[in-house]
Protein backbone atom coordinates (compact mmCIF):
# COMPACT_ATOMS: atom_id res chain seq x y z
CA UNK A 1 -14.38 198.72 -42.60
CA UNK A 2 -16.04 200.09 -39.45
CA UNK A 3 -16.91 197.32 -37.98
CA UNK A 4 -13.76 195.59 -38.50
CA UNK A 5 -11.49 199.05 -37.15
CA UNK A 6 -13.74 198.58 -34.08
CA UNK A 7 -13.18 194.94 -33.14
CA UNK A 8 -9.49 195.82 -33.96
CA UNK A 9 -9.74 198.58 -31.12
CA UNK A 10 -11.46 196.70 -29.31
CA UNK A 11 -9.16 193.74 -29.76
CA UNK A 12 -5.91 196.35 -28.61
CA UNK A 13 -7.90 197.69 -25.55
CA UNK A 14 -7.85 194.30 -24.60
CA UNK A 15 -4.54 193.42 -24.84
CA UNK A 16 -3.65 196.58 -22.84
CA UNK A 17 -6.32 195.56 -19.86
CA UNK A 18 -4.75 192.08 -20.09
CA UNK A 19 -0.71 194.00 -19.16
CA UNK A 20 -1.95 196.15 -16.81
CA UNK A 21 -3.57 193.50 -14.51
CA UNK A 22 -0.82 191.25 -15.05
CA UNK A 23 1.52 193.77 -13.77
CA UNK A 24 -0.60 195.02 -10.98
CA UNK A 25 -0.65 191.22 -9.59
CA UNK A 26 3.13 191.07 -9.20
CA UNK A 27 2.89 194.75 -7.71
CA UNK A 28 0.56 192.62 -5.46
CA UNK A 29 2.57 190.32 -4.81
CA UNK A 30 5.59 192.19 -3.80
CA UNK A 31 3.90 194.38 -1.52
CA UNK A 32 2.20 191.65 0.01
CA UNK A 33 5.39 190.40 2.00
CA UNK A 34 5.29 193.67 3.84
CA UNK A 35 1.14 194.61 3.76
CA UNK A 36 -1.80 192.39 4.49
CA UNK A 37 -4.04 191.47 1.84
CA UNK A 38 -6.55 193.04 3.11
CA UNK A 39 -5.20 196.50 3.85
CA UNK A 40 -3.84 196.37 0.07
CA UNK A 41 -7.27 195.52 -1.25
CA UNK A 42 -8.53 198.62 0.37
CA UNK A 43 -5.69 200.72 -1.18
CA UNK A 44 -7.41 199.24 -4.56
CA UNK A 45 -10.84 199.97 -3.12
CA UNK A 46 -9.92 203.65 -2.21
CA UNK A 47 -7.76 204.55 -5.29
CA UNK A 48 -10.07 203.11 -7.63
CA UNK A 49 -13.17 204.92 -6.27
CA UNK A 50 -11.25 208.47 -6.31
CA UNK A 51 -9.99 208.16 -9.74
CA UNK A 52 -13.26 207.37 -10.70
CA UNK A 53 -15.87 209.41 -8.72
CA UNK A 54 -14.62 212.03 -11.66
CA UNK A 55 -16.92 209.93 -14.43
CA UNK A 56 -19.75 210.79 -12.04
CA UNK A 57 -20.30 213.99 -13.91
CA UNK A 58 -20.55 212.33 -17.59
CA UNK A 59 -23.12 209.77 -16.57
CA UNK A 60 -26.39 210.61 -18.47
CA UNK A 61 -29.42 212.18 -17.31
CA UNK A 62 -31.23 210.15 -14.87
CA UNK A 63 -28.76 207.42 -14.33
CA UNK A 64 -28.12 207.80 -10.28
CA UNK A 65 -32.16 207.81 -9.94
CA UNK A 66 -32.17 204.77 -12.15
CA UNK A 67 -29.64 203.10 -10.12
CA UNK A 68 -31.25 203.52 -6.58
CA UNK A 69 -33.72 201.08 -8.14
CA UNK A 70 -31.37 198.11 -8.57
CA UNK A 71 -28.98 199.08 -5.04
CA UNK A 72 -29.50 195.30 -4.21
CA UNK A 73 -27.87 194.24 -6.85
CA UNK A 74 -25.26 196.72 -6.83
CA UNK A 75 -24.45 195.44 -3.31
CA UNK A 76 -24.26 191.97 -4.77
CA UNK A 77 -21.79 192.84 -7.30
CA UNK A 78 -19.65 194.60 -5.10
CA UNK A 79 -19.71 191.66 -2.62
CA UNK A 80 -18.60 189.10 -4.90
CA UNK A 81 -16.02 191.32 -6.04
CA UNK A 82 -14.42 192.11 -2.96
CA UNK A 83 -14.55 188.46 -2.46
CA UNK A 84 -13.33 187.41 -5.64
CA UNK A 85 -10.45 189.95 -4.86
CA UNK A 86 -9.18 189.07 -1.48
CA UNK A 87 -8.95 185.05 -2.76
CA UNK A 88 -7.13 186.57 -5.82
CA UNK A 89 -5.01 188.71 -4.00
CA UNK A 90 -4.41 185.67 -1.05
CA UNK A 91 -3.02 183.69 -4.32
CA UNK A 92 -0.76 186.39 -5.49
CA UNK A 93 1.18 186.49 -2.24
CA UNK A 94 1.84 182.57 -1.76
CA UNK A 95 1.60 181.68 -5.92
CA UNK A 96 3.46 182.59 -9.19
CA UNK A 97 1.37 184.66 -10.79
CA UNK A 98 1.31 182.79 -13.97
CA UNK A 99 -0.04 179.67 -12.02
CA UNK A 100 -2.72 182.06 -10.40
CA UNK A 101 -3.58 183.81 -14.16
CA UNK A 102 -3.76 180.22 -15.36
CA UNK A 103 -6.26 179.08 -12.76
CA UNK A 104 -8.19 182.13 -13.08
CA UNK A 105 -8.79 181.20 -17.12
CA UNK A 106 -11.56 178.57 -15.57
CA UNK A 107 -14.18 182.00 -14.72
CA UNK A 108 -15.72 181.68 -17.95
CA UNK A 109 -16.51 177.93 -17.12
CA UNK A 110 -17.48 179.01 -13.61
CA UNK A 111 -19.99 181.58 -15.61
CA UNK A 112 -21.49 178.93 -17.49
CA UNK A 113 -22.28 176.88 -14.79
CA UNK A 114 -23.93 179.63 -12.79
CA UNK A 115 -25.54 180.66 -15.65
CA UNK A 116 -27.41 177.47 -16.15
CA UNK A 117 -27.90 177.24 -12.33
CA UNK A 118 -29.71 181.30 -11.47
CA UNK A 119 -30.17 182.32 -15.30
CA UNK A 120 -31.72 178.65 -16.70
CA UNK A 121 -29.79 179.12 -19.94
CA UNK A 122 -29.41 176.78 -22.43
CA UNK A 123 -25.77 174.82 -21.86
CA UNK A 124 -26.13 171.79 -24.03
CA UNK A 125 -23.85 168.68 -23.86
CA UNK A 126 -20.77 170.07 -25.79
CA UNK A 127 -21.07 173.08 -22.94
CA UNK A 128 -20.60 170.33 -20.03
CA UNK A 129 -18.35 168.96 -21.77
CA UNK A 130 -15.92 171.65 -22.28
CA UNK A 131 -16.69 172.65 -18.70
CA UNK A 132 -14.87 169.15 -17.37
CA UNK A 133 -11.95 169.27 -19.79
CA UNK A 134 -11.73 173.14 -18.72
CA UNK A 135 -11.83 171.58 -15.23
CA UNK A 136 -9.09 168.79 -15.96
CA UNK A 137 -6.87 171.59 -17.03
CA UNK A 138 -7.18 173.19 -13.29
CA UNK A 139 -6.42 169.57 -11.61
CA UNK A 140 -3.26 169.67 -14.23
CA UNK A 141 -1.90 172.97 -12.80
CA UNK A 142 -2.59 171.94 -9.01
CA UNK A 143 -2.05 168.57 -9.54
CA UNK A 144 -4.13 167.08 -6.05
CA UNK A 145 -1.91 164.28 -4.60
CA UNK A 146 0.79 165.16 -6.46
CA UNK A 147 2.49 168.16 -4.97
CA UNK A 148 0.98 169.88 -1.79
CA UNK A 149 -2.12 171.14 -1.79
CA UNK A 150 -1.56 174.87 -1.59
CA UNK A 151 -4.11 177.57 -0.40
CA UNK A 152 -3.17 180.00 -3.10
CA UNK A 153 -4.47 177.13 -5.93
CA UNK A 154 -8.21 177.01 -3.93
CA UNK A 155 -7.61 180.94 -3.27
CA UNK A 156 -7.42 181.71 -7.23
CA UNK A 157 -10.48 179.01 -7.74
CA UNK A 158 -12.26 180.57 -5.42
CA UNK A 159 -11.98 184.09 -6.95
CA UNK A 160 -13.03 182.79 -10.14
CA UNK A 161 -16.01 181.44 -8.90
CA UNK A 162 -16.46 185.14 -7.22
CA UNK A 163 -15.75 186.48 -10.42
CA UNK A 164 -17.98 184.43 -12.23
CA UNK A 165 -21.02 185.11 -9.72
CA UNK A 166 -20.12 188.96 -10.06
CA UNK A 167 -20.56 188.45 -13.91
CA UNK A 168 -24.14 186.96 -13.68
CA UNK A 169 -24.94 189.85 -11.36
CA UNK A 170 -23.41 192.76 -14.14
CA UNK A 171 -25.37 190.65 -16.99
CA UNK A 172 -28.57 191.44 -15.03
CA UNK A 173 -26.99 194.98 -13.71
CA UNK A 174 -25.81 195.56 -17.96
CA UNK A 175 -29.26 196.12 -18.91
CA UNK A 176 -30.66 199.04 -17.92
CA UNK A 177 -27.78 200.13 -16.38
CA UNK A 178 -23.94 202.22 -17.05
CA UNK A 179 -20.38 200.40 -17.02
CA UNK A 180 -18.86 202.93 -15.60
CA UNK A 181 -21.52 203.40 -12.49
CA UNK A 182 -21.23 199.17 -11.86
CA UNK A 183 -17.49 199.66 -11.68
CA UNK A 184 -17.50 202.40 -9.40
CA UNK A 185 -19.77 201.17 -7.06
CA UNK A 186 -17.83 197.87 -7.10
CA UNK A 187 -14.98 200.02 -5.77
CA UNK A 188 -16.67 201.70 -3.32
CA UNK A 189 -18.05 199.08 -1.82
CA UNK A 190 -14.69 197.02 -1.48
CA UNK A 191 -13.37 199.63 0.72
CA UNK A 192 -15.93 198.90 3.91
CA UNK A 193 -15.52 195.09 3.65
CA UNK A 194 -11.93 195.75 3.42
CA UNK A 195 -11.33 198.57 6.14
CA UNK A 196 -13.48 195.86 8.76
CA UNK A 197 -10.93 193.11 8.29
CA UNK A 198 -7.53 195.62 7.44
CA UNK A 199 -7.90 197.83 10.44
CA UNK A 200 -7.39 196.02 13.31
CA UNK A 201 -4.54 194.55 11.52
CA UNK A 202 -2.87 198.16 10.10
CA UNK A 203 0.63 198.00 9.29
CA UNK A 204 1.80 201.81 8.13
CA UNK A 205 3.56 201.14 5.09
CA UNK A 206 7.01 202.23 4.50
CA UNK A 207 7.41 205.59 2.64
CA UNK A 208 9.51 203.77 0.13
CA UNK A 209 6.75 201.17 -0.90
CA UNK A 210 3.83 204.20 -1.80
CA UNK A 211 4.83 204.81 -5.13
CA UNK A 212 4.05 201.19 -5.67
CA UNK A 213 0.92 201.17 -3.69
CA UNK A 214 -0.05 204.06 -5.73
CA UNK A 215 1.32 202.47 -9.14
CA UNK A 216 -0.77 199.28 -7.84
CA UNK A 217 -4.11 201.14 -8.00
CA UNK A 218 -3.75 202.96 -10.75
CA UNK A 219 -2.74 199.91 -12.87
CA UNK A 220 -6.12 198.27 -11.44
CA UNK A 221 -7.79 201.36 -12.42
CA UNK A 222 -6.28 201.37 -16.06
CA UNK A 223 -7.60 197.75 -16.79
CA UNK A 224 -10.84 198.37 -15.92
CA UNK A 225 -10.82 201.10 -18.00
CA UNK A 226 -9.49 199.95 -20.72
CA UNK A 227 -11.76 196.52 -20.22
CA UNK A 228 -14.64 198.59 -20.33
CA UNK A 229 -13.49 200.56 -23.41
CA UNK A 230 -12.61 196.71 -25.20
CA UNK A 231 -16.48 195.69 -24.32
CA UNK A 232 -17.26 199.32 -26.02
CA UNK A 233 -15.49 198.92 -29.11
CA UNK A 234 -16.61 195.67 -29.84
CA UNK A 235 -18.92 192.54 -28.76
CA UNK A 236 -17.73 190.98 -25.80
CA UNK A 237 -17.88 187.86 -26.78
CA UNK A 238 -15.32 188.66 -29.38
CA UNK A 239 -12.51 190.66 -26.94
CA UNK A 240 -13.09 188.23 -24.20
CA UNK A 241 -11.25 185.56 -26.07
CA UNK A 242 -8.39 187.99 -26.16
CA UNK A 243 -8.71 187.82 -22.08
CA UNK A 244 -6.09 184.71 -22.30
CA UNK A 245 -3.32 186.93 -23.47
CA UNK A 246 -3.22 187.38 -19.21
CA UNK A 247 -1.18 184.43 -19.36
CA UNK A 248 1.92 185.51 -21.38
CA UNK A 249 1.81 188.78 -19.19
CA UNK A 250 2.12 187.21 -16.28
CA UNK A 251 4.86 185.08 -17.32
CA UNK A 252 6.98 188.34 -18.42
CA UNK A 253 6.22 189.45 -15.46
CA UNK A 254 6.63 186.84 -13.48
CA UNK A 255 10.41 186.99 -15.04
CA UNK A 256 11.13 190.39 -14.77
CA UNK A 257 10.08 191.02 -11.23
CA UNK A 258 10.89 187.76 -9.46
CA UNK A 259 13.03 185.67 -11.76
CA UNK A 260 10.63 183.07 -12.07
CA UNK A 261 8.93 180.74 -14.77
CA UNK A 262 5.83 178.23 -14.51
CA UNK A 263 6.71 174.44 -14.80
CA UNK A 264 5.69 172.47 -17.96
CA UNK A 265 2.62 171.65 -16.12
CA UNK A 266 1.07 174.84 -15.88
CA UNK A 267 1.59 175.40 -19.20
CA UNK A 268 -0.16 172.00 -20.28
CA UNK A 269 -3.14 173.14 -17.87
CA UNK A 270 -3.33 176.41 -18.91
CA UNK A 271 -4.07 175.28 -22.68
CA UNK A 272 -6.24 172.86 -21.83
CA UNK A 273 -8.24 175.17 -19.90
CA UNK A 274 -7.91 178.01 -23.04
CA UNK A 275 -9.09 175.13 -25.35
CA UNK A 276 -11.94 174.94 -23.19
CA UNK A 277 -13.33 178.10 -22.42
CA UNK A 278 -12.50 179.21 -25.83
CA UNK A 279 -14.59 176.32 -27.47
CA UNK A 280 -17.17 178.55 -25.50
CA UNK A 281 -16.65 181.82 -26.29
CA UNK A 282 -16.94 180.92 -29.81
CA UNK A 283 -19.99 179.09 -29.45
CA UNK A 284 -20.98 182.14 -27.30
CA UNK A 285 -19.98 184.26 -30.45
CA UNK A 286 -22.03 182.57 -33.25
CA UNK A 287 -25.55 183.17 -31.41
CA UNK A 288 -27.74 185.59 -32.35
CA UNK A 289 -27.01 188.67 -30.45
């Protein structure tokens, strides 16, 4: 009974990660008309790392001299976030946010095929295979000679490749060290990369959009909190199939702030895609842990 109340938590921490970050995107998205990317990502950067720098104080014994040991790696996983950001954050201002969420269900596929590549683990021909139908399901939703090619489509690729790289980085980060430490330092380094490129650029915002601003980084801030309370309550492998529910968020949404739905073919991509990734995760899931 335990173990099945946590994967239920765990299951419903998910779900709540999944409609926070689907409604910070279109907060994204509507600011972004008025604010650069890049000065909004630092907003994230800065309002993430305050409401965290709190958890500092919980962290067990020994766990900032522990971390000075892997500060490479740290910097990597910041990096690729901060990149995997700004391409997400490019998408949301020229793309419907389902179409973005959809392309962004092809980072587990991305993950496999770095994983093989740095981590020389086992993929296997069903793996590839899912990989290229995951794949089709992108080429679906962008549709290449079809429609135009739009920079928010390569923009949400590219963050899930970022994404993807990040996650390699945390699985080597995951083992000796704490969530909450790789999340914060993800933040805080965001806000550098961020100020270099936002600066020069500055637009003061208007007083009238800082609630949202605000409301923006704190709904970051609640999804990674409640992600990293999901991967707490229960195997990762197991919550991370719940990831998809980003989709239906983003669609409500979608509808609620900007009137608008996906076309057929988005939502044809978008389950080929889950088919794919999920044949995965439940490979992923029946392994030994």
């Amino acid at each position: 009974m335990a173990v099945r109340q946590s994967v239920m938590a765990g299951v419903v921490w998910m779900v709540l990660c999944t409609g926070f970050q689907a409604a910070a995107s279109g907060m994204v998205r509507m600011l972004s008309s008025d604010i650069g990317v890049f000065q909004l990502l630092l907003f994230h950067g800065l309002i993430g790392s305050v409401l965290m720098t709190p958890y500092i104080a919980r962290l067990p014994a020994g766990t900032m001299a522990r971390a000075r040991t892997h500060l490479g790696k740290y910097f990597m996983r910041g990096f690729l976030s901060f990149v995997g950001m700004a391409a997400s954050f490019y998408a949301y201002s020229v793309m419907d946010i389902a179409n973005v969420q959809a392309l962004l269900f092809t980072t587990p596929l991305f993950t496999i095929l770095l994983a093989s590549l740095m981590l020389d683990e086992f993929v296997g021909v069903r793996g590839w295979i899912a990989c290229l139908i995951g794949f089709l399901g992108a080429l679906i939703i962008v549709r290449p000679g079809f429609i135009d090619l739009n920079l928010g489509a390569i923009g949400a690729l590219a963050a899930a490749l970022s994404f993807a790289a990040a996650n390699i980085v945390i699985r080597r980060l995951s083992v000796t060290e704490n969530p909450v430490l790789i999340t914060l330092a993800a933040n805080v380094t965001i806000v550098p990369f961020a100020a270099v490129i936002a600066i020069p650029e500055w637009v003061t915002p208007a007083w009238e959009d800082v609630p949202l601003i605000l409301l923006m980084g704190v709904c970051f801030m609640l999804a990674q909190i409640f992600l990293a309370l999901s991967i707490g309550a229960a195997d990762a492998r197991i919550v991370q199939s719940v990831n998809f529910l980003r989709l239906p968020w983003a669609v409500l949404f979608g509808w609620l702030m900007f009137r608008e739905l996906p076309d057929l073919w988005t939502y044809i991509g978008a389950i080929v895609i889950f088919l794919a990734a999920y044949d995965v995760l439940m490979r992923e899931r029946k392994k030994p842990r």
